[in-house]
Protein backbone atom coordinates (compact mmCIF):
# COMPACT_ATOMS: atom_id res chain seq x y z
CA UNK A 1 112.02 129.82 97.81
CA UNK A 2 109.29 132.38 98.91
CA UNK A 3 106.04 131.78 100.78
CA UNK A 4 102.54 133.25 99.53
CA UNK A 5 101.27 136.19 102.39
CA UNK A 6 98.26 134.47 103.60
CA UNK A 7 95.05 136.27 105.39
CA UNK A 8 95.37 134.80 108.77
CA UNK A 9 92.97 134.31 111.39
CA UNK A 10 94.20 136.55 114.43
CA UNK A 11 91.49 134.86 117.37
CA UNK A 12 91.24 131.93 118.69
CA UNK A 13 88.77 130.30 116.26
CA UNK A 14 89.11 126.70 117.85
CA UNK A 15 86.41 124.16 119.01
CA UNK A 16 88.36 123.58 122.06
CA UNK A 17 89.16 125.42 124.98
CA UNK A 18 92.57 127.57 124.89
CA UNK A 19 95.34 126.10 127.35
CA UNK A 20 97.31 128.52 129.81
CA UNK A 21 100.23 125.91 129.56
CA UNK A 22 101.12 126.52 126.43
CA UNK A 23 102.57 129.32 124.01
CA UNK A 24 100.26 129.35 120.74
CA UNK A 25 101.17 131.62 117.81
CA UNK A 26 100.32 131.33 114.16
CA UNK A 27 103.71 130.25 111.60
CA UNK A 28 103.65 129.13 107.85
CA UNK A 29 106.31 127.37 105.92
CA UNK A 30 106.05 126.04 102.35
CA UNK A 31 106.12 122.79 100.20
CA UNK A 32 108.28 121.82 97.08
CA UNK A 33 105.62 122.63 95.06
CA UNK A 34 105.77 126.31 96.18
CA UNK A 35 102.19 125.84 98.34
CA UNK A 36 102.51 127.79 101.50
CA UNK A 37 100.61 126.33 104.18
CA UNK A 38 99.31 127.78 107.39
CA UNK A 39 99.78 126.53 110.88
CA UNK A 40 99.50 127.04 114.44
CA UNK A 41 102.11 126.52 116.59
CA UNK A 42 102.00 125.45 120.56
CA UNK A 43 105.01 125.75 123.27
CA UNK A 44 104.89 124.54 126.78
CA UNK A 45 105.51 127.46 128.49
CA UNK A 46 107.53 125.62 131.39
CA UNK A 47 110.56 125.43 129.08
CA UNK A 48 113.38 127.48 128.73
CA UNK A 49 113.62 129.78 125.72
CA UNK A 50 116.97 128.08 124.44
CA UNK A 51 115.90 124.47 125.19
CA UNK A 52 115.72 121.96 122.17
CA UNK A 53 112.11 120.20 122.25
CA UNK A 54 110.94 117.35 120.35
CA UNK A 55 108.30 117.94 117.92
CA UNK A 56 105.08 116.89 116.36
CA UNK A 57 103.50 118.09 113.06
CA UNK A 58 99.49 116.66 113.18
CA UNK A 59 96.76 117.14 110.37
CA UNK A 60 93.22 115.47 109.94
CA UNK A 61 90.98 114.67 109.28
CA UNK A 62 90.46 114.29 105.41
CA UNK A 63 88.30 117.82 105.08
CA UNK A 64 88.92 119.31 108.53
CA UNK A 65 90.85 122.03 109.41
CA UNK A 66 93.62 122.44 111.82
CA UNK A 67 91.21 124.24 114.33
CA UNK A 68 89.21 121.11 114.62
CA UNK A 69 90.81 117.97 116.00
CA UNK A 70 93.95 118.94 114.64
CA UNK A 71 94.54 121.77 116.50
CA UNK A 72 93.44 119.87 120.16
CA UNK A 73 95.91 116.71 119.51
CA UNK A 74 98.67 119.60 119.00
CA UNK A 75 97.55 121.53 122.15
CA UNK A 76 97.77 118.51 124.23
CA UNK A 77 100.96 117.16 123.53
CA UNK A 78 102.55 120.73 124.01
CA UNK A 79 100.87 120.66 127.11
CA UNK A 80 103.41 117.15 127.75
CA UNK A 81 106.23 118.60 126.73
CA UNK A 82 106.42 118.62 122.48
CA UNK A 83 106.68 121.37 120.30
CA UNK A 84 103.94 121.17 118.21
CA UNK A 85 102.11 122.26 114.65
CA UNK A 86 98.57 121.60 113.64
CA UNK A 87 98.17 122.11 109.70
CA UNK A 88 96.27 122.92 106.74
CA UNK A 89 97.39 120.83 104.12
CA UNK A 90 97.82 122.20 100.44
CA UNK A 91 94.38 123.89 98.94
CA UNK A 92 92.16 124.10 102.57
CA UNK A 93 91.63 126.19 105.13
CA UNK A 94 93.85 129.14 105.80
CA UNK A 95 96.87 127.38 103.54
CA UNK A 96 97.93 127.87 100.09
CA UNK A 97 97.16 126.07 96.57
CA UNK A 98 94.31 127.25 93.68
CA UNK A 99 91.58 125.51 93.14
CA UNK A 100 90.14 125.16 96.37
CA UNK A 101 89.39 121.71 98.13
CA UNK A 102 91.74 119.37 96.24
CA UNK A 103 93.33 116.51 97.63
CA UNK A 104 96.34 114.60 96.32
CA UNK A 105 98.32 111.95 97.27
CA UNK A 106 101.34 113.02 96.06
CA UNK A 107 101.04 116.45 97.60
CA UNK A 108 99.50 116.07 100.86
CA UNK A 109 102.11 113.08 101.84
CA UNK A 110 104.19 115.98 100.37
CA UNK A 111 102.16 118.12 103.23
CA UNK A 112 104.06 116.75 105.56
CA UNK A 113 107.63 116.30 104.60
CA UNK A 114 107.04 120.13 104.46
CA UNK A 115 106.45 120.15 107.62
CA UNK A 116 109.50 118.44 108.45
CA UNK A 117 111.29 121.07 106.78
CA UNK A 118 109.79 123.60 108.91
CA UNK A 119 110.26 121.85 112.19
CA UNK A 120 113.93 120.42 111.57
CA UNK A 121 115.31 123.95 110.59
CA UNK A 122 113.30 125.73 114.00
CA UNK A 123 116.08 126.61 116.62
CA UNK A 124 114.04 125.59 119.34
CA UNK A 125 113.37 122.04 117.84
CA UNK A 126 115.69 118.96 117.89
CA UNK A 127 115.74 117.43 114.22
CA UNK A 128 116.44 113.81 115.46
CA UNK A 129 113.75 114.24 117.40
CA UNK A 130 110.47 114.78 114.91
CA UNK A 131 107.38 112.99 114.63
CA UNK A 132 104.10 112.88 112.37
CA UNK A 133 100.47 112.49 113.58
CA UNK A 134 98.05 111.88 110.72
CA UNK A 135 94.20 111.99 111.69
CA UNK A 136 90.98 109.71 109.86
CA UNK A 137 92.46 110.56 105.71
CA UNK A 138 95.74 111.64 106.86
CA UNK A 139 96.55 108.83 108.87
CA UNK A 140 97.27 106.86 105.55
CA UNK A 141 99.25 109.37 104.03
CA UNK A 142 100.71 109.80 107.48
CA UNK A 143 102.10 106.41 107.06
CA UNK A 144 102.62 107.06 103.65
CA UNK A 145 105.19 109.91 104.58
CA UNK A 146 106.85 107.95 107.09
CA UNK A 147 107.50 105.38 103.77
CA UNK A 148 109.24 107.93 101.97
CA UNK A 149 110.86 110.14 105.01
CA UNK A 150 113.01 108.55 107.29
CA UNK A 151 113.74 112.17 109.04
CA UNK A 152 110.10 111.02 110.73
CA UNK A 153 111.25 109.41 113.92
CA UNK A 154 108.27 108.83 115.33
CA UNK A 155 104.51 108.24 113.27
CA UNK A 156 100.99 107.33 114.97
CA UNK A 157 97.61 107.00 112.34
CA UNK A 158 94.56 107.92 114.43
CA UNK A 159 91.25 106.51 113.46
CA UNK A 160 92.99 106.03 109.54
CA UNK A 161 91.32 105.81 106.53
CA UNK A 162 93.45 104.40 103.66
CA UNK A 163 91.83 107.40 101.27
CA UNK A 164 93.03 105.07 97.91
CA UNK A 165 91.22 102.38 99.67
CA UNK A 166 88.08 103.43 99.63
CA UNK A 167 88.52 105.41 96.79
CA UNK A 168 89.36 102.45 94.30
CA UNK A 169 86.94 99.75 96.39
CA UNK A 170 84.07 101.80 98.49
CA UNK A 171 83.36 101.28 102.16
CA UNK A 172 84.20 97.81 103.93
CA UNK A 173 85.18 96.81 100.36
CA UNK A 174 81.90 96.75 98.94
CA UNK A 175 82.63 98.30 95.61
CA UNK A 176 85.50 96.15 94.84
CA UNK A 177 85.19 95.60 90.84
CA UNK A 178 87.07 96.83 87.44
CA UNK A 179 83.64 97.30 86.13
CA UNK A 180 82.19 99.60 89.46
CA UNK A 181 86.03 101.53 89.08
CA UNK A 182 85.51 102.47 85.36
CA UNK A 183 81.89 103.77 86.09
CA UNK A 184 83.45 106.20 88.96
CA UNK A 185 86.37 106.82 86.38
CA UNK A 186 83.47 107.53 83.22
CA UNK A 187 81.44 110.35 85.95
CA UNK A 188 84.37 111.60 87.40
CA UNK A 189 85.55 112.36 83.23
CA UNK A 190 82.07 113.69 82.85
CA UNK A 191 82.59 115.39 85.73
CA UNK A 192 85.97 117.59 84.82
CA UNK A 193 84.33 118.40 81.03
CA UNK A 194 81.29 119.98 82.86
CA UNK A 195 83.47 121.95 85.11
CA UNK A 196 85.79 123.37 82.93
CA UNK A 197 82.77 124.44 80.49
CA UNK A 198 81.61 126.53 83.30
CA UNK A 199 84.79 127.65 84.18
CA UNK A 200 84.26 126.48 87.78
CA UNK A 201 84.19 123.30 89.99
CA UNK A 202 81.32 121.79 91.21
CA UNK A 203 81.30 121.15 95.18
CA UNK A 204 80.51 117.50 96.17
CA UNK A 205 78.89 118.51 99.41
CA UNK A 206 80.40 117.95 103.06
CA UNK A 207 78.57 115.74 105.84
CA UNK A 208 74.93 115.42 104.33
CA UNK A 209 72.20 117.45 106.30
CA UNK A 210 69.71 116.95 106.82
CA UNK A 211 70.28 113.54 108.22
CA UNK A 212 68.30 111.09 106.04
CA UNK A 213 66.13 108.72 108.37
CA UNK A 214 68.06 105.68 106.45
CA UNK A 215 71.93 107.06 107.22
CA UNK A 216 74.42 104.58 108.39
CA UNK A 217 75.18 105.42 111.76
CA UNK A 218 78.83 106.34 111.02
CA UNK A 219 77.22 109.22 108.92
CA UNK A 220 75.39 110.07 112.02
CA UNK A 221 79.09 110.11 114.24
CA UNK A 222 80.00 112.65 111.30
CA UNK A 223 76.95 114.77 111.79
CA UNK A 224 77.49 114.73 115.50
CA UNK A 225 81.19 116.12 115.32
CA UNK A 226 80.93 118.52 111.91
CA UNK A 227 77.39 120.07 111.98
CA UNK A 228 77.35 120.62 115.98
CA UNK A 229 78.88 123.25 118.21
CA UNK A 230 81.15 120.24 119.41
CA UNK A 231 83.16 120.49 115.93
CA UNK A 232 81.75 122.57 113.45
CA UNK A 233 83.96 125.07 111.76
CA UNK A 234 83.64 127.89 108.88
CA UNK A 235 86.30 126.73 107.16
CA UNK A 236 85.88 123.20 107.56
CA UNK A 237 84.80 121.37 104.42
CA UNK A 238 82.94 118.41 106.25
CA UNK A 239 81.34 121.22 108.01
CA UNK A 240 80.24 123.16 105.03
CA UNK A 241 80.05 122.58 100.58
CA UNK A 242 82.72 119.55 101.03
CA UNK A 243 85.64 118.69 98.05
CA UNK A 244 85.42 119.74 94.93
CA UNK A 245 83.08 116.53 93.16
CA UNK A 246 86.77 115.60 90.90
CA UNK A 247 88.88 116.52 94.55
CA UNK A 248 89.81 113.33 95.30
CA UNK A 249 90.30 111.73 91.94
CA UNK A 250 94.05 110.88 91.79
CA UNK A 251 93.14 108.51 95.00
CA UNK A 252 91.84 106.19 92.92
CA UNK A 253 94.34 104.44 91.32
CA UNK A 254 97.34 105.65 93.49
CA UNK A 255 97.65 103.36 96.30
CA UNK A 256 99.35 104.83 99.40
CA UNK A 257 100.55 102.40 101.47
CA UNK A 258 102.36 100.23 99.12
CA UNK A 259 105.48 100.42 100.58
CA UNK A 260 104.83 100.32 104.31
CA UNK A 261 106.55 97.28 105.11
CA UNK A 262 109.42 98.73 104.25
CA UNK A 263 109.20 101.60 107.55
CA UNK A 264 112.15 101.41 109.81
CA UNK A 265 110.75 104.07 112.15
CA UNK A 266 108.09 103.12 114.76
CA UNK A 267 104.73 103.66 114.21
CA UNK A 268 101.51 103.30 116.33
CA UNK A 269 97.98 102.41 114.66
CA UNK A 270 95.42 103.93 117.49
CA UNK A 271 92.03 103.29 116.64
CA UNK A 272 88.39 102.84 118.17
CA UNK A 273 87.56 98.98 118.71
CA UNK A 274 83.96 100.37 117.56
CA UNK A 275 85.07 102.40 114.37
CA UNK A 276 83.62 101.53 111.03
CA UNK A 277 87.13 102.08 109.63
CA UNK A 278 88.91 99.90 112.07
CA UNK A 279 89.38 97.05 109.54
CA UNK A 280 91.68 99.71 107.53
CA UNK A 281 93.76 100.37 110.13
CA UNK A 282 94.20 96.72 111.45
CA UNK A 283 95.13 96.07 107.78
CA UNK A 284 97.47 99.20 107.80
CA UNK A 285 98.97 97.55 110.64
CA UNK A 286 99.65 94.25 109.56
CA UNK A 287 101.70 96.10 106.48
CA UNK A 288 103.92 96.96 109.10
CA UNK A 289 107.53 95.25 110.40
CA UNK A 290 109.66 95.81 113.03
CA UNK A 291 109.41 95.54 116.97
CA UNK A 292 109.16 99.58 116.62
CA UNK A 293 105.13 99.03 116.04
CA UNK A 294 102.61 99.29 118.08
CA UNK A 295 98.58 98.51 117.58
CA UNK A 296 96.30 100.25 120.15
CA UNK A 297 92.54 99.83 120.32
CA UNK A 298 90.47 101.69 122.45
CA UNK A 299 87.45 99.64 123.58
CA UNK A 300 83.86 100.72 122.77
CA UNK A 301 85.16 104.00 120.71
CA UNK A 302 83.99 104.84 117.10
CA UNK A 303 85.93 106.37 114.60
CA UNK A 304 84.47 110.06 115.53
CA UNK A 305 85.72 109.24 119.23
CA UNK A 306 89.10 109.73 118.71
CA UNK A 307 88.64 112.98 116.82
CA UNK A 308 87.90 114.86 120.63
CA UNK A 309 87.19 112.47 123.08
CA UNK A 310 84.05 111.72 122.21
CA UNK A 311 82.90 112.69 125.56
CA UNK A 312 84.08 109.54 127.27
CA UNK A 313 87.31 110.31 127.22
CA UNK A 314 88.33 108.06 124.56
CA UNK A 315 91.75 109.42 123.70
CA UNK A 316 94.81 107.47 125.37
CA UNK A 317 96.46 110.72 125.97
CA UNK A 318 99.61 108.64 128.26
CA UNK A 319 99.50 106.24 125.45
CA UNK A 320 100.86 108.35 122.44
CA UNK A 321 102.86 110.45 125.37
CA UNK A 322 104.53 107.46 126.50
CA UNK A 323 104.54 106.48 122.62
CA UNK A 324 106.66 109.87 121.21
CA UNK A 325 108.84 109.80 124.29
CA UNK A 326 109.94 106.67 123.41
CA UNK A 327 111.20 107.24 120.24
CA UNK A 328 111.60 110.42 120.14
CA UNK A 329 114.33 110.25 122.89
């Protein structure tokens, strides 16, 4: 097994503030498919150096990078006490994977067992002990790992889209027909011959600006987090040219949470009472069995709320504390 030497960024590039409570360096480990991604790492630095911490791998959202949102969940839960890792997944940001801005079920849920890799072999990190946090996207395919990984103790989907979901039937289910599916499938086709005459791919665009007078208002939550100081990032697709147009193909007929009933570790669904996706994550959460889950909804926050507070300080921060020292004990 080796690991690709990546060009990484040596400041602090974040959109948040940098704590004094915690150790932050920069680490990368590698996925089964030979992808080495990039991550930073955060240590309370009230611990001894021999102590075994529980840990927390976190990435989202779906074309965000881990200095966004990412990045701040990891901070503050290192700040608590966990040994934490904020993510690129496969083919964004400062990780691994040709062509650029591709996304893949298989792979990113993949993303994170890789993680788990990382983390469980760390000497400073208890492997009984290790949790997933999976932001907007990635909190399907958050749940998705937890499915297939029962190393993940400990799993909470913040603000989740189900990525296959909207993929296969558009948002709130509007799009919901074999005969709207096989005209996406036709241009997406069309798509893939066009690029590969031109020996590149086409980008599909990240969070549309200007703002069209006419955009829903959840495009508008976008715009305020991506293409403001208060999130925007270089590297960030949503902040920039967005996925490749054929990125996030595979989604569409490769449901990811087909098998969540079957999750024996706990999981927590946290998401704004005021989010445009919260109908995917209440139906995420009904998947679910087992006195181990837990359904949190934060009154009066939209889905861009939970990405950084929102300014209202809509984050239950001593909710997923409490949470991963439960079960992570």
């Amino acid at each position: 097994m080796t690991e690709e030497k990546l060009q990484l960024s040596t400041e602090w590039d974040k959109t948040f503030p940098k704590s004094d409570l915690v150790h932050h360096e920069k680490v990368t480990f590698h996925n089964r498919y030979g992808i080495t991604l990039a991550a930073d790492l955060y240590r309370p630095v009230d611990v001894a150096p021999d102590a075994l911490l529980p840990a927390i791998a976190v990435c989202g959202p779906f074309g965000a990078v881990k200095e966004q949102c990412s990045g701040l969940y990891a901070q503050t839960l290192a700040e608590r006490g966990f040994l934490t890792i904020a993510f690129d997944p496969s083919y964004t940001g400062e990780s691994g994977g040709e062509p650029r801005r591709v996304a893949s079920p298989d792979i990113n849920t993949e993303d994170f067992m890789a993680a788990m890799d990382y983390l469980s072999c760390r000497d400073d990190v208890d492997a009984d002990r290790v949790g997933i946090i999976g932001i907007c996207g990635w909190g399907g395919l958050a749940i998705n790992a937890a499915a297939l990984d029962p190393r993940i103790k400990a799993t909470a989907a913040v603000t989740m889209y189900d990525m296959a979901r909207i993929a296969a039937r558009g948002y709130f289910d509007g799009n919901d027909t074999s005969g709207e599916r096989m005209e996406q499938r036709r241009a997406l086709a069309a798509q893939r011959t066009k690029d590969y005459a031109a020996g590149a791919y086409e980008r599909a665009g990240g969070v549309v600006d200007p703002l069209p007078d006419d955009a829903p208002w959840f495009v508008r939550d976008y715009y305020d987090y991506y293409k403001t100081p208060r999130g925007y990032h270089p590297r960030s697709g949503n902040s920039n040219d967005g996925w490749n147009v054929t990125g996030t193909m595979s989604f569409l007929n490769q449901p990811i949470l087909a098998y969540a009933s079957e999750i024996e570790s706990a999981v927590m669904v946290l998401h704004g009472e005021a989010a445009h996706s919260c109908y995917m994550g209440k139906d995420a959460f009904a998947q679910l069995r087992g006195d181990n889950k837990e359904l949190v909804l934060v009154p009066g926050a939209v889905h861009t709320d939970l990405y950084d507070g929102g300014g209202k300080n809509a984050i239950p921060w001593d909710r997923i504390q409490a949470f991963f020292e439960r079960y992570l004990q």
